[in-house]
PDB file of N, CA and C in Angstrom:
ATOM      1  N   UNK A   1      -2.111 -49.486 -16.754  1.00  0.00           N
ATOM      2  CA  UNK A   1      -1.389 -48.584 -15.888  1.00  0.00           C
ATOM      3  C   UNK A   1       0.077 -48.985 -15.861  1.00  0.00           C
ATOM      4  N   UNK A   2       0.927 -48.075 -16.345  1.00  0.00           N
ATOM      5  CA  UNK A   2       2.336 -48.315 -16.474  1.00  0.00           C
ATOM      6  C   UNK A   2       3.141 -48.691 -14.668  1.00  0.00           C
ATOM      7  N   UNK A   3       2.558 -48.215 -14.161  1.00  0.00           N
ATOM      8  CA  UNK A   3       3.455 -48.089 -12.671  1.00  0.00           C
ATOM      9  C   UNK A   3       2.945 -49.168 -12.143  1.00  0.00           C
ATOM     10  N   UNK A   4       1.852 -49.919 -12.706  1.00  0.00           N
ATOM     11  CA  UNK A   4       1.276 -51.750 -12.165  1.00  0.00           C
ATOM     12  C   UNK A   4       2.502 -52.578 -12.815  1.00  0.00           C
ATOM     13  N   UNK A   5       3.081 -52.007 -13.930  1.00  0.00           N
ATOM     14  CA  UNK A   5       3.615 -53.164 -14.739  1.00  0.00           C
ATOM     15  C   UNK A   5       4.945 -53.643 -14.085  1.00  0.00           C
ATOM     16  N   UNK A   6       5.468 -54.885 -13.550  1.00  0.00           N
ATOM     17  CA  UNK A   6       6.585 -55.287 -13.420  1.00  0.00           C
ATOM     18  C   UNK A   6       7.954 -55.264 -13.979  1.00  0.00           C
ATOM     19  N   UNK A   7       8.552 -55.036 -13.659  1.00  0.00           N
ATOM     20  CA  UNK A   7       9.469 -55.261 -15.091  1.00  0.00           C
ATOM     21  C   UNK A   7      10.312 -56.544 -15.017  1.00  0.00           C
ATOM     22  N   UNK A   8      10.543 -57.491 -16.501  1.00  0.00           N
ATOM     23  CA  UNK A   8      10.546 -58.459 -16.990  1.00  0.00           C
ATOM     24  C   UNK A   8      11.529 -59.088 -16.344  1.00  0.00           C
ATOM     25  N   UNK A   9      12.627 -58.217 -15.681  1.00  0.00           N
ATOM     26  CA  UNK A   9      13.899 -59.037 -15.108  1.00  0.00           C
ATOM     27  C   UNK A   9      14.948 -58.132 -14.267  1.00  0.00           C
ATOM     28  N   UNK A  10      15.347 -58.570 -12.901  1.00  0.00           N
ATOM     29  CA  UNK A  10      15.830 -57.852 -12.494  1.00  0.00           C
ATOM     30  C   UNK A  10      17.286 -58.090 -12.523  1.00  0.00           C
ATOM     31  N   UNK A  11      17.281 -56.044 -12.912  1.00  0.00           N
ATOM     32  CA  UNK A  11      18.963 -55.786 -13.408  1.00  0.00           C
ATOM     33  C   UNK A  11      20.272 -56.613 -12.417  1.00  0.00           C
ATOM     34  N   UNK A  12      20.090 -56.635 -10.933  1.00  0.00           N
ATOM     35  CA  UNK A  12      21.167 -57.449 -10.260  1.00  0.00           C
ATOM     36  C   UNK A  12      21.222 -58.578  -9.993  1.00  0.00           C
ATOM     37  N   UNK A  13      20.018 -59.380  -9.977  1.00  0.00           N
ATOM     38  CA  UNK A  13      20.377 -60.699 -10.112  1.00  0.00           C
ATOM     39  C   UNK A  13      19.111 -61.532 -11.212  1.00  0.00           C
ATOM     40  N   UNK A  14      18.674 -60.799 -11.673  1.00  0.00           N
ATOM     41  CA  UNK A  14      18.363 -61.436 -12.995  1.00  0.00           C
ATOM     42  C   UNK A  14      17.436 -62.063 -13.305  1.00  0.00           C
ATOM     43  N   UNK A  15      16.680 -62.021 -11.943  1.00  0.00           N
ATOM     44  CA  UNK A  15      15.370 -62.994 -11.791  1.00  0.00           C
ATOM     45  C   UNK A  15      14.084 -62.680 -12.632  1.00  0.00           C
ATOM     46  N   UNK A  16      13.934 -63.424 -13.345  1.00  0.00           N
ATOM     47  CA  UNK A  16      12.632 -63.623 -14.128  1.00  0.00           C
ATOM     48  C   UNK A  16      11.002 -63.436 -13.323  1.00  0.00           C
ATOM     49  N   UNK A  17      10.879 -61.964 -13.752  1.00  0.00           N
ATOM     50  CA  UNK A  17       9.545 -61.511 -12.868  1.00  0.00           C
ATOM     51  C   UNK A  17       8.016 -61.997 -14.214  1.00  0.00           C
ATOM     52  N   UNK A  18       8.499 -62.889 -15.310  1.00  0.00           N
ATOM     53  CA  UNK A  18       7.583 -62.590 -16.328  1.00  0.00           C
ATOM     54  C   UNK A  18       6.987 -63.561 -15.840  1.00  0.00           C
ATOM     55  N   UNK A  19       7.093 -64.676 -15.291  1.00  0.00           N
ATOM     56  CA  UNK A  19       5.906 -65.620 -14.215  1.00  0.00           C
ATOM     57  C   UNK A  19       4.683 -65.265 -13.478  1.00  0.00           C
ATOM     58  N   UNK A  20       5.000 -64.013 -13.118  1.00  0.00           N
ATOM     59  CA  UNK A  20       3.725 -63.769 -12.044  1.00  0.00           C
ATOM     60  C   UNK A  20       2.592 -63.672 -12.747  1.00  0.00           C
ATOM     61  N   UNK A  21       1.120 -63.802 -11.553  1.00  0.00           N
ATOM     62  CA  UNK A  21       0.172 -63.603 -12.052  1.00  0.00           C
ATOM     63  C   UNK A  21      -0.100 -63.101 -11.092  1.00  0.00           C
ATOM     64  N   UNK A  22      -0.441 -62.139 -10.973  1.00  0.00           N
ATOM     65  CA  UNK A  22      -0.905 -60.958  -9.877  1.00  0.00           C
ATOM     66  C   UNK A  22      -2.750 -60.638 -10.364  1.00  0.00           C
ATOM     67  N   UNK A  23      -3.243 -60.815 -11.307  1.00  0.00           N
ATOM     68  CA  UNK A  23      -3.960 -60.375 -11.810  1.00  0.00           C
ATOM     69  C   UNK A  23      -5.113 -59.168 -11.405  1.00  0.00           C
ATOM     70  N   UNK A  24      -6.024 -59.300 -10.762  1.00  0.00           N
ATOM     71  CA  UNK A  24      -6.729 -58.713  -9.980  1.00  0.00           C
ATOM     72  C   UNK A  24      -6.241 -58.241  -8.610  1.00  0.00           C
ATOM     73  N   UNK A  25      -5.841 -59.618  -7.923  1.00  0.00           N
ATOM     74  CA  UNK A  25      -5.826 -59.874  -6.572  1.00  0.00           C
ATOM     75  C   UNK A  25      -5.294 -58.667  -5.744  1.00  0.00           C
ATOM     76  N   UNK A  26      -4.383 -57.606  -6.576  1.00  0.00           N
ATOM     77  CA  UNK A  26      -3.996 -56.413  -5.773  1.00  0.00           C
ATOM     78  C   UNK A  26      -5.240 -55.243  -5.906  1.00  0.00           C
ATOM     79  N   UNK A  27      -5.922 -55.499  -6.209  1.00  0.00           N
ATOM     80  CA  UNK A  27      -7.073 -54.046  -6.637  1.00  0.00           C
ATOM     81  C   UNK A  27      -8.137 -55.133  -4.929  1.00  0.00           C
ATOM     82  N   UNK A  28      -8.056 -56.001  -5.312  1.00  0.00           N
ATOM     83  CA  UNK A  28      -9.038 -56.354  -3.776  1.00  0.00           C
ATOM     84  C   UNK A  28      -8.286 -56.017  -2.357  1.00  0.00           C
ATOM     85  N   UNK A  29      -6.970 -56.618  -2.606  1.00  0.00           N
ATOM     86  CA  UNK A  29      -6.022 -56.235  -1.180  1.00  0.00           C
ATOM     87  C   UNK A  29      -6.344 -54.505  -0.755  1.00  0.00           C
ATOM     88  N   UNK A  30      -6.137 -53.970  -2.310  1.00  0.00           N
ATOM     89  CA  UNK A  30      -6.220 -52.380  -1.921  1.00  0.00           C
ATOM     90  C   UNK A  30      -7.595 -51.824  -0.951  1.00  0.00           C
ATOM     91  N   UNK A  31      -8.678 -52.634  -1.886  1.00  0.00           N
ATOM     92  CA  UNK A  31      -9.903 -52.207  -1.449  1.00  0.00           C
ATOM     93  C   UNK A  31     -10.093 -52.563  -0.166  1.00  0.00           C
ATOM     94  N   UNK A  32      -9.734 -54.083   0.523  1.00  0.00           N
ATOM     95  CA  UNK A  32      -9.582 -54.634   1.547  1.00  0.00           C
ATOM     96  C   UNK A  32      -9.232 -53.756   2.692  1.00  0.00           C
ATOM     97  N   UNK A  33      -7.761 -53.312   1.929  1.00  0.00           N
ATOM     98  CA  UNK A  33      -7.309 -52.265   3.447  1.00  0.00           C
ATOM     99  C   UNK A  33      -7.566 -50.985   3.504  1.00  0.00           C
ATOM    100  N   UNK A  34      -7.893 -50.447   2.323  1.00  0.00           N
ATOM    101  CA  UNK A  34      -8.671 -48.786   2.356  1.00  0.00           C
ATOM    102  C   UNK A  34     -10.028 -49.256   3.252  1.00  0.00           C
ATOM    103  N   UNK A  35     -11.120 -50.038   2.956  1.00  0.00           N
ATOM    104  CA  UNK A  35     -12.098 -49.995   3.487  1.00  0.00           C
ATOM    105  C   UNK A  35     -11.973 -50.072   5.297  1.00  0.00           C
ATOM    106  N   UNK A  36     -11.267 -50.983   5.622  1.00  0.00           N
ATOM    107  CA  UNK A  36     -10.469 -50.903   7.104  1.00  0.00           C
ATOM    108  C   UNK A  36     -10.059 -50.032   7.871  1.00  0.00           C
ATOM    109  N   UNK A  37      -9.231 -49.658   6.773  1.00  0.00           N
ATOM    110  CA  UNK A  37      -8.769 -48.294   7.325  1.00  0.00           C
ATOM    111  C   UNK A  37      -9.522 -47.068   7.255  1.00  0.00           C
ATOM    112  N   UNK A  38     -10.730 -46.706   6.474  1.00  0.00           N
ATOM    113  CA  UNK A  38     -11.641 -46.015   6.131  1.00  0.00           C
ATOM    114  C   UNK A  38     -13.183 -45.506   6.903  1.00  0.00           C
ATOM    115  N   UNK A  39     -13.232 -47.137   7.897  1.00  0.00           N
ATOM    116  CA  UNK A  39     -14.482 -47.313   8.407  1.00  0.00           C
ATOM    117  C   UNK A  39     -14.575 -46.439   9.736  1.00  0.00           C
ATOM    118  N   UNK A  40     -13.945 -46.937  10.324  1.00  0.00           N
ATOM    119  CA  UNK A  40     -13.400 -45.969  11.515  1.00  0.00           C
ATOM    120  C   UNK A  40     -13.124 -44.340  11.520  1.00  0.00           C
ATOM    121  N   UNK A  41     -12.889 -44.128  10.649  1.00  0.00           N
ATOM    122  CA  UNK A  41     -12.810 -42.759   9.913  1.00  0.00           C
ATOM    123  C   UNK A  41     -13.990 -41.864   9.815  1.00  0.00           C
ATOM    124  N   UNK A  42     -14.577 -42.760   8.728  1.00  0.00           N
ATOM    125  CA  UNK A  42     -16.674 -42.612   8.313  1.00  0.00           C
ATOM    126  C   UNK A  42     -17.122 -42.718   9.753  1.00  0.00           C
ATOM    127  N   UNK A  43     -17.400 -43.784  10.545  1.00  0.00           N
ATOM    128  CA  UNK A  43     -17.879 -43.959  11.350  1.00  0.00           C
ATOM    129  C   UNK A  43     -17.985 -42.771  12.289  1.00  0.00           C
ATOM    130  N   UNK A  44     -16.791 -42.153  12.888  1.00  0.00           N
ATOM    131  CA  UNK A  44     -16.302 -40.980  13.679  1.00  0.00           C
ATOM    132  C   UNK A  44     -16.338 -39.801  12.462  1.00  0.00           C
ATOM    133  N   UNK A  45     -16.708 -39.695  11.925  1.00  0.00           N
ATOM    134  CA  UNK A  45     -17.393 -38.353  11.439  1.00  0.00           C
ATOM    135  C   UNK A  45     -18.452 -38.407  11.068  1.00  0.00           C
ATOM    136  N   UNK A  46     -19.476 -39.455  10.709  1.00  0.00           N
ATOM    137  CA  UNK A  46     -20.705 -39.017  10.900  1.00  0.00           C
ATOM    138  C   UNK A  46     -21.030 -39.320  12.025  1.00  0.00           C
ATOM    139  N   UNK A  47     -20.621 -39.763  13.258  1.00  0.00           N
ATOM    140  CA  UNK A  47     -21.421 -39.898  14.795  1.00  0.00           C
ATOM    141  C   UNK A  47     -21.041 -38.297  15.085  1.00  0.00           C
ATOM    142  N   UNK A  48     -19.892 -38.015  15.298  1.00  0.00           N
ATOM    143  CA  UNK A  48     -19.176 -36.496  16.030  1.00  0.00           C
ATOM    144  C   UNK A  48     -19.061 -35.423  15.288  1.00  0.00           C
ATOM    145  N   UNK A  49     -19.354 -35.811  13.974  1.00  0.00           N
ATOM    146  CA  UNK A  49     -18.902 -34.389  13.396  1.00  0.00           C
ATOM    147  C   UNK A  49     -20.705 -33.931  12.550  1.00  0.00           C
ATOM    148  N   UNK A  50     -20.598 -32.532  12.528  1.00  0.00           N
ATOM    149  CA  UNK A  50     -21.886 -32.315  12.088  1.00  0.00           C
ATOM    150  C   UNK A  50     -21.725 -30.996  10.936  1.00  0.00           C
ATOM    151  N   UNK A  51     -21.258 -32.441   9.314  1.00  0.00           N
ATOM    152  CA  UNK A  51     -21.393 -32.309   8.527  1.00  0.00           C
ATOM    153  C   UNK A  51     -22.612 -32.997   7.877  1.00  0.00           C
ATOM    154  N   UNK A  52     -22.282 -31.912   6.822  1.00  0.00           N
ATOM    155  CA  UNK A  52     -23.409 -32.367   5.537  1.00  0.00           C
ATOM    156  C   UNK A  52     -23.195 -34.218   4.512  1.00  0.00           C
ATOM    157  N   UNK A  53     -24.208 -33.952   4.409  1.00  0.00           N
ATOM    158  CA  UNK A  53     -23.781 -35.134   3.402  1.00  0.00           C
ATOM    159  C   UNK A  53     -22.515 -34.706   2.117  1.00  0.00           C
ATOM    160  N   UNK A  54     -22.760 -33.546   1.225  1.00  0.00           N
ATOM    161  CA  UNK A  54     -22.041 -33.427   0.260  1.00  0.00           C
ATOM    162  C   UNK A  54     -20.231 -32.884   0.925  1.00  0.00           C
ATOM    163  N   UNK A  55     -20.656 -32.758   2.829  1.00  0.00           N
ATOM    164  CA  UNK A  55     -19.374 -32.086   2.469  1.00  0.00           C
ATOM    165  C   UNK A  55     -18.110 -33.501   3.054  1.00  0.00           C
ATOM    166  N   UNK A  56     -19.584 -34.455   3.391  1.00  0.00           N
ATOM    167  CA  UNK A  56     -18.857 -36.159   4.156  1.00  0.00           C
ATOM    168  C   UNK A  56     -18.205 -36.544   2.950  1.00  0.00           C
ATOM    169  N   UNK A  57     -19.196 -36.277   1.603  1.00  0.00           N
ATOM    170  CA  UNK A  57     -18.301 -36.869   0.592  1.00  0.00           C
ATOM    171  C   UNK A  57     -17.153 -36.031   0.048  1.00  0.00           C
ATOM    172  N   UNK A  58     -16.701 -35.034   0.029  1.00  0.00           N
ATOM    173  CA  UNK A  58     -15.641 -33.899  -0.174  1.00  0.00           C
ATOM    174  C   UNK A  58     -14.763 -34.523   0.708  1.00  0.00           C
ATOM    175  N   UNK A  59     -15.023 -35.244   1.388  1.00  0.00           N
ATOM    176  CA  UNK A  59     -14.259 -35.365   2.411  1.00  0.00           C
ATOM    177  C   UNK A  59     -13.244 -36.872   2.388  1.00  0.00           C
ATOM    178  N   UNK A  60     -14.188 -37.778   2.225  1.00  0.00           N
ATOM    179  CA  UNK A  60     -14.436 -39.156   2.036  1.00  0.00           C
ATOM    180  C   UNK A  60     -13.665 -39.624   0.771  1.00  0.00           C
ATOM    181  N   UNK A  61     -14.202 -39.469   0.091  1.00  0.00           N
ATOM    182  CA  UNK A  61     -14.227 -39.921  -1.670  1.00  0.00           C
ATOM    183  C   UNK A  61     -12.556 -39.287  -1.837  1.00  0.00           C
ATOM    184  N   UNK A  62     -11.907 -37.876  -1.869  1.00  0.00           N
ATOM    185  CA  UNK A  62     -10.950 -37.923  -2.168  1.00  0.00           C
ATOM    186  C   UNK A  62     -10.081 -38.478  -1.535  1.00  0.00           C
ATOM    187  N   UNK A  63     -10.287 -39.142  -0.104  1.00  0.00           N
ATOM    188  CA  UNK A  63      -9.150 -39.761   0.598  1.00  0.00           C
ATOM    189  C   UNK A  63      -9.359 -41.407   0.259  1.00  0.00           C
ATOM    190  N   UNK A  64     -10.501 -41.854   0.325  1.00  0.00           N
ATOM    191  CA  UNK A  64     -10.696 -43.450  -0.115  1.00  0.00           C
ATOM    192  C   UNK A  64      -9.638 -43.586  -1.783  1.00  0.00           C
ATOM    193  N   UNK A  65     -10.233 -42.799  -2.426  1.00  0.00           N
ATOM    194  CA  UNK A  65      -9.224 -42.914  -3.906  1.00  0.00           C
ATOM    195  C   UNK A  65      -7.767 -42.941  -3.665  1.00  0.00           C
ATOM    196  N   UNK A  66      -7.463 -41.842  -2.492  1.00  0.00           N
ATOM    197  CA  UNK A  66      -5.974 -41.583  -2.563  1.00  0.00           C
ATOM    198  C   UNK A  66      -5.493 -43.150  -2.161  1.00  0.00           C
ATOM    199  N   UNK A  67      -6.072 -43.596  -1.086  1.00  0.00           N
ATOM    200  CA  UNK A  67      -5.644 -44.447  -0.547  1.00  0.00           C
ATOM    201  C   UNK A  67      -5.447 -45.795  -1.685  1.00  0.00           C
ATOM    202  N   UNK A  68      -6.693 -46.060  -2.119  1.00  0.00           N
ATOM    203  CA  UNK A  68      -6.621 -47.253  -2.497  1.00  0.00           C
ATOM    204  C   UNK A  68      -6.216 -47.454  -4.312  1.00  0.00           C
ATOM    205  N   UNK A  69      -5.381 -46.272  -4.633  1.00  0.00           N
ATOM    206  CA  UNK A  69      -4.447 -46.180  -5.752  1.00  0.00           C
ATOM    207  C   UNK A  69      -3.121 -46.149  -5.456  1.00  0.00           C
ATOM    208  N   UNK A  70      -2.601 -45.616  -4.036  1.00  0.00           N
ATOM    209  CA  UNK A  70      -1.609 -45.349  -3.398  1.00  0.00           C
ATOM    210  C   UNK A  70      -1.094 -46.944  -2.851  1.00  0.00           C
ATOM    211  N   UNK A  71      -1.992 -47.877  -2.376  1.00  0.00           N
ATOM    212  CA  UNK A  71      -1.868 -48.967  -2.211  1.00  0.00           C
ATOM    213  C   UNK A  71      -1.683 -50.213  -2.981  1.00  0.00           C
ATOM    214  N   UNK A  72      -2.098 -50.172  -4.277  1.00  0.00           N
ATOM    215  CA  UNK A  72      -1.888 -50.761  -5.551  1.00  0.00           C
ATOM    216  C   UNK A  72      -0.794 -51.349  -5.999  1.00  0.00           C
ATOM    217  N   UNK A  73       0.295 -50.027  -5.969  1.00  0.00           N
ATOM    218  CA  UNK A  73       1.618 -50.655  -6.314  1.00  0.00           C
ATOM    219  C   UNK A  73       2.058 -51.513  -5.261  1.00  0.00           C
ATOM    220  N   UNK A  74       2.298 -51.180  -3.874  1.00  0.00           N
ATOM    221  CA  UNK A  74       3.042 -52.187  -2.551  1.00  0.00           C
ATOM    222  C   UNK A  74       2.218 -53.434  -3.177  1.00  0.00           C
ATOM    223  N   UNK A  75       0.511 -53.284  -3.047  1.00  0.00           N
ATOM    224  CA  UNK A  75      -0.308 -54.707  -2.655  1.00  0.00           C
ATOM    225  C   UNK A  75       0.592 -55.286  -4.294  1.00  0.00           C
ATOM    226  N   UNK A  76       0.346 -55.272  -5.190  1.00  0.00           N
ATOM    227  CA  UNK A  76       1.367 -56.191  -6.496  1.00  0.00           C
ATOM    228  C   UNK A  76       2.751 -56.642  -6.200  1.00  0.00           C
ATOM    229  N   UNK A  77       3.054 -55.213  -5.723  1.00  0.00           N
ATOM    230  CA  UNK A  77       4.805 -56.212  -5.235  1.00  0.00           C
ATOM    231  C   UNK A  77       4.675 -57.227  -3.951  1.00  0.00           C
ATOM    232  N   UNK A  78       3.769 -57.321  -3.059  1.00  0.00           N
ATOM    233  CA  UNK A  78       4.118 -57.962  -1.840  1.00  0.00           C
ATOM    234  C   UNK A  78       3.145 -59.453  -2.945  1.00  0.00           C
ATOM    235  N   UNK A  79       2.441 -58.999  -3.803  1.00  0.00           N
ATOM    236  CA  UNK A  79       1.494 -60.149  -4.206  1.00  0.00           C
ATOM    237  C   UNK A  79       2.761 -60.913  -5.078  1.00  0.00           C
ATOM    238  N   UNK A  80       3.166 -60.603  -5.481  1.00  0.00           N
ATOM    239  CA  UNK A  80       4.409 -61.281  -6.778  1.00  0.00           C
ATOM    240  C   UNK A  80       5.439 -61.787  -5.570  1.00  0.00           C
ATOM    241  N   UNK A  81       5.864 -61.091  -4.824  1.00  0.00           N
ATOM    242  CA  UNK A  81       6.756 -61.702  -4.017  1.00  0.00           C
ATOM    243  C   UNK A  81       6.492 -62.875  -2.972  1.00  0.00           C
ATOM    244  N   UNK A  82       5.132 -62.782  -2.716  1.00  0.00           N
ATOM    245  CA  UNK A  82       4.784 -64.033  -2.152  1.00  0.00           C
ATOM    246  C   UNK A  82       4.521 -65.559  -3.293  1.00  0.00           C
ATOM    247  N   UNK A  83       4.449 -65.194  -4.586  1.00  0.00           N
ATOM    248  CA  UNK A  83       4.604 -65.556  -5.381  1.00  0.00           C
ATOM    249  C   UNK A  83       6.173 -66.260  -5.936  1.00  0.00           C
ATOM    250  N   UNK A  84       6.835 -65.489  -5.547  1.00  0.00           N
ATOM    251  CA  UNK A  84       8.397 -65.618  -5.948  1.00  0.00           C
ATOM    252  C   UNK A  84       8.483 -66.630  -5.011  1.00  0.00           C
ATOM    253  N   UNK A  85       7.918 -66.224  -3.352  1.00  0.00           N
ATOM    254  CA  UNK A  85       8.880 -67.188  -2.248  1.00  0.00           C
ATOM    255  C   UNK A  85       8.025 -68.267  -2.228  1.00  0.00           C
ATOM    256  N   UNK A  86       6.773 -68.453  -2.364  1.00  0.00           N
ATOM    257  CA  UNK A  86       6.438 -69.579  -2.561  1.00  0.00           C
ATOM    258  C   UNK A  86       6.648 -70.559  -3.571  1.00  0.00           C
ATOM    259  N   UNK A  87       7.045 -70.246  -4.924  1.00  0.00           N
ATOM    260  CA  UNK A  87       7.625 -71.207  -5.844  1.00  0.00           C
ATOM    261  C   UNK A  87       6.292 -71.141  -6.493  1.00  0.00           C
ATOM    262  N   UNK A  88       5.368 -70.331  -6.701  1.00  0.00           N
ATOM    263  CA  UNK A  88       3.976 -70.213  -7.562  1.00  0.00           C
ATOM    264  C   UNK A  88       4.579 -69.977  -8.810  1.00  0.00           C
ATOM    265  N   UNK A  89       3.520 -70.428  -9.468  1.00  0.00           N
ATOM    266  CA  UNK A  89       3.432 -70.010 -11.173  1.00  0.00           C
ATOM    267  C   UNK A  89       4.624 -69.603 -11.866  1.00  0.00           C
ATOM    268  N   UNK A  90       5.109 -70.829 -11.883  1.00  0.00           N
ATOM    269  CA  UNK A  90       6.369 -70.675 -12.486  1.00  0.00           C
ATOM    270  C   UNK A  90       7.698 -70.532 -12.013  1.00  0.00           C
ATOM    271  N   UNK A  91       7.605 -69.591 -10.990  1.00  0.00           N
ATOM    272  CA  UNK A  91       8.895 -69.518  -9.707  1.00  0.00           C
ATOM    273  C   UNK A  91       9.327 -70.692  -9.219  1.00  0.00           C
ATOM    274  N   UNK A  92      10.795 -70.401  -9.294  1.00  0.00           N
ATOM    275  CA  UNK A  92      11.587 -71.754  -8.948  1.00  0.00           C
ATOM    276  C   UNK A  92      11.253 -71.946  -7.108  1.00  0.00           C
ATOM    277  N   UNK A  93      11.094 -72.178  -6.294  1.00  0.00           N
ATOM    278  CA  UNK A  93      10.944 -72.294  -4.781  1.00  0.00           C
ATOM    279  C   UNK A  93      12.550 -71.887  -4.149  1.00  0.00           C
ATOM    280  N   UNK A  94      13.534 -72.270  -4.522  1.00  0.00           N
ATOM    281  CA  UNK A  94      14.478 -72.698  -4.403  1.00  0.00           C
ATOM    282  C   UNK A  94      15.659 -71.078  -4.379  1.00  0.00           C
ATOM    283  N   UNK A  95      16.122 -70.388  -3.476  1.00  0.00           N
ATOM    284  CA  UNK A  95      16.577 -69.230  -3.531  1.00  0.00           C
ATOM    285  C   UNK A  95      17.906 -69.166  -2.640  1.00  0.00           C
ATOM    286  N   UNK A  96      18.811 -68.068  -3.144  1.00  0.00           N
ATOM    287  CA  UNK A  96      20.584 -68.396  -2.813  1.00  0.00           C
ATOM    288  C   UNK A  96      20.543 -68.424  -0.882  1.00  0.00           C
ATOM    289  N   UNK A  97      21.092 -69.627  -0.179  1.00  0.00           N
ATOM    290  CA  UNK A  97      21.101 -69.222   1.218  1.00  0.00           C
ATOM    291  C   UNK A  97      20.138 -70.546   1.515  1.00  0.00           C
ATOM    292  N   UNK A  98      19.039 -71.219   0.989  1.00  0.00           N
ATOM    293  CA  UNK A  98      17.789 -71.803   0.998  1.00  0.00           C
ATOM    294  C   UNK A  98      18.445 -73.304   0.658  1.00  0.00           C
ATOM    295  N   UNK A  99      17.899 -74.397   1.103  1.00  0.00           N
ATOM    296  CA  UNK A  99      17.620 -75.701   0.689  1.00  0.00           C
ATOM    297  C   UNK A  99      16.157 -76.140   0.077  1.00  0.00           C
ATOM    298  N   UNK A 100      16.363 -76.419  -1.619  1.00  0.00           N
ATOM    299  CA  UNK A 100      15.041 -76.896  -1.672  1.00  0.00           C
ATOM    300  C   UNK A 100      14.493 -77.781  -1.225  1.00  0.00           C
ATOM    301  N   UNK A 101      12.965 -78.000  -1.158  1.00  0.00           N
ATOM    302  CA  UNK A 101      12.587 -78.988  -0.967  1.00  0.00           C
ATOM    303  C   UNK A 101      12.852 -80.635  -1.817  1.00  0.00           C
ATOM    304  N   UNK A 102      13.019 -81.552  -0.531  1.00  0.00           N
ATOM    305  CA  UNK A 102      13.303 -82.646  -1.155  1.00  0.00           C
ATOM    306  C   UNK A 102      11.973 -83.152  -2.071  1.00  0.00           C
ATOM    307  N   UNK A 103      10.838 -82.996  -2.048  1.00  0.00           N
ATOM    308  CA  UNK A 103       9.917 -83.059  -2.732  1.00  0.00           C
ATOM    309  C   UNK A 103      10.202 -83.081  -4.333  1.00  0.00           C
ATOM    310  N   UNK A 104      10.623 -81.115  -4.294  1.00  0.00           N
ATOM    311  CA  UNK A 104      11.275 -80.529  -5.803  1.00  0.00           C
ATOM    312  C   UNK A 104      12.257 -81.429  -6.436  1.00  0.00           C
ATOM    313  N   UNK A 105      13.441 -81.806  -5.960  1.00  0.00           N
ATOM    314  CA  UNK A 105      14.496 -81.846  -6.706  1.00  0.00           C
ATOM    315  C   UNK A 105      14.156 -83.664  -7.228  1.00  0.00           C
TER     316      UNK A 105
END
């Protein structure tokens, strides 16, 4: 999926995004918070509402998808960026304004 892909370096300050490893971990965040946000939803329409089964899923299914494709891109960028600020996989820790750790240097 082209709109998952990062791109390699950013144009204003130049930072090397080819470190991350995001791998999976945003397709679970997605699922994580669609299902959350989803349950409550399901729940209150099959207690109150008196639909069918095929029309719960007409109902259901196209909004769970919307959601948890719609969520994909944020959950990768907030996943890489916690990545960036923590100094993971490759990321320097160390950012303009910041003192590194005496540990690092």
């Amino acid at each position: 999926m082209r709109f998952l892909k990062p791109i390699p370096r950013c144009p204003q300050c130049a930072q090397d995004w080819t470190h991350q490893q995001a791998d999976d971990f945003p397709a679970y965040v997605s699922i994580l918070v669609t299902g959350h946000l989803m349950a409550p939803l399901i729940i209150a329409l099959v207690r109150d509402a008196d639909l069918s089964v095929p029309a719960l899923m007409a109902v259901i299914l196209p909004l769970a998808m919307t959601l948890m494709i719609g969520l994909l891109q944020p959950a990768k960028g907030a996943i890489i960026a916690l990545q960036w600020w923590f100094g993971m996989h490759g990321f320097r820790k160390e950012r303009p304004g910041t003192v590194p750790d005496e540990a690092e240097s």
